[in-house]
Protein backbone atom coordinates (compact mmCIF):
# COMPACT_ATOMS: atom_id res chain seq x y z
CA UNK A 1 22.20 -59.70 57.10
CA UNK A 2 20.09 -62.86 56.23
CA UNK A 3 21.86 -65.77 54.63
CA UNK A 4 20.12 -66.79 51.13
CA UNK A 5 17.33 -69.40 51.19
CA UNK A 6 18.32 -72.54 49.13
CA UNK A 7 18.33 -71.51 45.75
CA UNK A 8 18.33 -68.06 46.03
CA UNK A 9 21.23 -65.26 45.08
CA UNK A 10 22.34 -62.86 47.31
CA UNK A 11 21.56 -60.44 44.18
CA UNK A 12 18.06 -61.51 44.24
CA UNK A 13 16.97 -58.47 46.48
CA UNK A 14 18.67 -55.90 44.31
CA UNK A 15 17.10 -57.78 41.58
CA UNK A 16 13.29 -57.36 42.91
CA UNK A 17 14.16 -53.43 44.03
CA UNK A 18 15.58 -52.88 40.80
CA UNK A 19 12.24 -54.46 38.75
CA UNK A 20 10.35 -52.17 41.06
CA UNK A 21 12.36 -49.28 40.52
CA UNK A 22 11.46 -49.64 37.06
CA UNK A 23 8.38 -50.32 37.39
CA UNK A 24 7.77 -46.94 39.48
CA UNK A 25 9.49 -44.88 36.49
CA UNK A 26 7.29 -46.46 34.05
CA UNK A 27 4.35 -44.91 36.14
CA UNK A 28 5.93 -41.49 36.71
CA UNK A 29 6.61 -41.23 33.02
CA UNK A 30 2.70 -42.53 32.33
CA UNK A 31 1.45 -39.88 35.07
CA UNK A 32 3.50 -37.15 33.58
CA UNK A 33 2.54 -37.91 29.91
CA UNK A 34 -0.85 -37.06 31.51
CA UNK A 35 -0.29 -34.33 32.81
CA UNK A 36 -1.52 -31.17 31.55
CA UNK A 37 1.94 -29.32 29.76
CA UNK A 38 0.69 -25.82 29.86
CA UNK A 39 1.05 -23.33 32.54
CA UNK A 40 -2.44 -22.70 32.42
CA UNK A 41 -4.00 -25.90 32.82
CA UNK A 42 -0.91 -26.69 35.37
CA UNK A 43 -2.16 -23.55 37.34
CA UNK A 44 -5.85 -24.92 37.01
CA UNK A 45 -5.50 -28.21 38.84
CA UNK A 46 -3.04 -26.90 40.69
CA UNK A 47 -5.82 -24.27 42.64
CA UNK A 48 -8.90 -26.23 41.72
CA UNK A 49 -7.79 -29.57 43.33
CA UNK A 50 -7.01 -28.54 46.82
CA UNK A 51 -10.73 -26.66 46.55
CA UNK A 52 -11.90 -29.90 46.13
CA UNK A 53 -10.37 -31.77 48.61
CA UNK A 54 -11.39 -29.18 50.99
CA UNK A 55 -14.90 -29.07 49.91
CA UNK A 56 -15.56 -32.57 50.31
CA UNK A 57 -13.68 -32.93 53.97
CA UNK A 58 -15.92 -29.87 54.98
CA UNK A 59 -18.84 -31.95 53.79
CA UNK A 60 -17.73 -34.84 55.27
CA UNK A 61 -17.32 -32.57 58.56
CA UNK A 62 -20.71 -31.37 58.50
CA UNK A 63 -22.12 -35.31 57.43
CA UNK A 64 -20.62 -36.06 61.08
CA UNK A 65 -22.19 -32.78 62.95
CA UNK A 66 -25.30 -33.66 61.39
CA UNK A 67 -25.34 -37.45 62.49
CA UNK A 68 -24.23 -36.20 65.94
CA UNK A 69 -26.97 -34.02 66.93
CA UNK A 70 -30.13 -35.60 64.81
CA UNK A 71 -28.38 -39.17 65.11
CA UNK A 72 -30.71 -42.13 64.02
CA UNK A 73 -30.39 -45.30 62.42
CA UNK A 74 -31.91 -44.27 59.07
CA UNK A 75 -32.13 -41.34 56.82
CA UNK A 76 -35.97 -40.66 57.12
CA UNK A 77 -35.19 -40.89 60.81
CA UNK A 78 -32.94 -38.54 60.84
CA UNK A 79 -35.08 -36.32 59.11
CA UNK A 80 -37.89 -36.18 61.33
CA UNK A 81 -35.79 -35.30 63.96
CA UNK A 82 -34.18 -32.55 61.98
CA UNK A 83 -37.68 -31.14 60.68
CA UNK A 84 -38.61 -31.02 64.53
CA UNK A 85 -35.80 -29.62 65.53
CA UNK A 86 -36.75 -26.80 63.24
CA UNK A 87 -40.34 -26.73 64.62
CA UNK A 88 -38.98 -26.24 67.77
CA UNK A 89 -36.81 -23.65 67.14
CA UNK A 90 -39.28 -21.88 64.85
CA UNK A 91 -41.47 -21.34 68.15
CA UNK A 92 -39.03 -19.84 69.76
C-alpha cells in the first residue's frame, strides 16, 4: 500500500469511493424512476430494443459490404459505380 501524500488521510480513498458510490445510486434510482413500471411497457423495450440494435449493426454491416465492393471516395461516386454494376449485370 501507498503511504499518504502530505496532507492527505489514509481515509481519503474510502472517502472518494464512497462519494462515488453515492453518486452511482443516485443514477440507478434516476434510471429506474424512468423506467417504464408496467409489465407491458417493460416487455415492450425489453423485445423492441435488441430489434433495434440489431437493425442498425445489420445496416452498419451492409454500409461496409457496400463501400467494399463499389468503394469510392464520394457518395455520387459510389453511385455510378453501383448503377453500372447493375448495367452490367442487367446484360447478362
Amino acid at each position: 500500500m501507498l503511504a499518504p501524500k502530505g496532507g492527505q488521510s489514509p481515509d481519503e480513498p474510502r472517502d472518494w469511493m464512497s462519494r462515488a458510490r453515492t453518486a452511482w445510486t443516485g443514477i440507478a434510482k434516476m434510471l429506474g424512476d424512468l423506467a417504464p413500471k408496467g409489465l407491458y411497457a417493460r416487455a415492450l423495450i425489453i423485445i423492441i430494443a435488441p430489434i433495434v440494435l440489431l437493425e442498425s449493426v445489420v445496416a452498419f454491416e451492409v454500409a461496409c459490404a457496400l463501400v467494399d465492393k463499389f468503394g469510392g471516395d464520394s457518395l455520387p461516386e459510389m453511385r455510378a459505380r453501383y448503377e453500372l454494376y447493375l448495367k452490367m449485370a442487367g446484360d447478362r
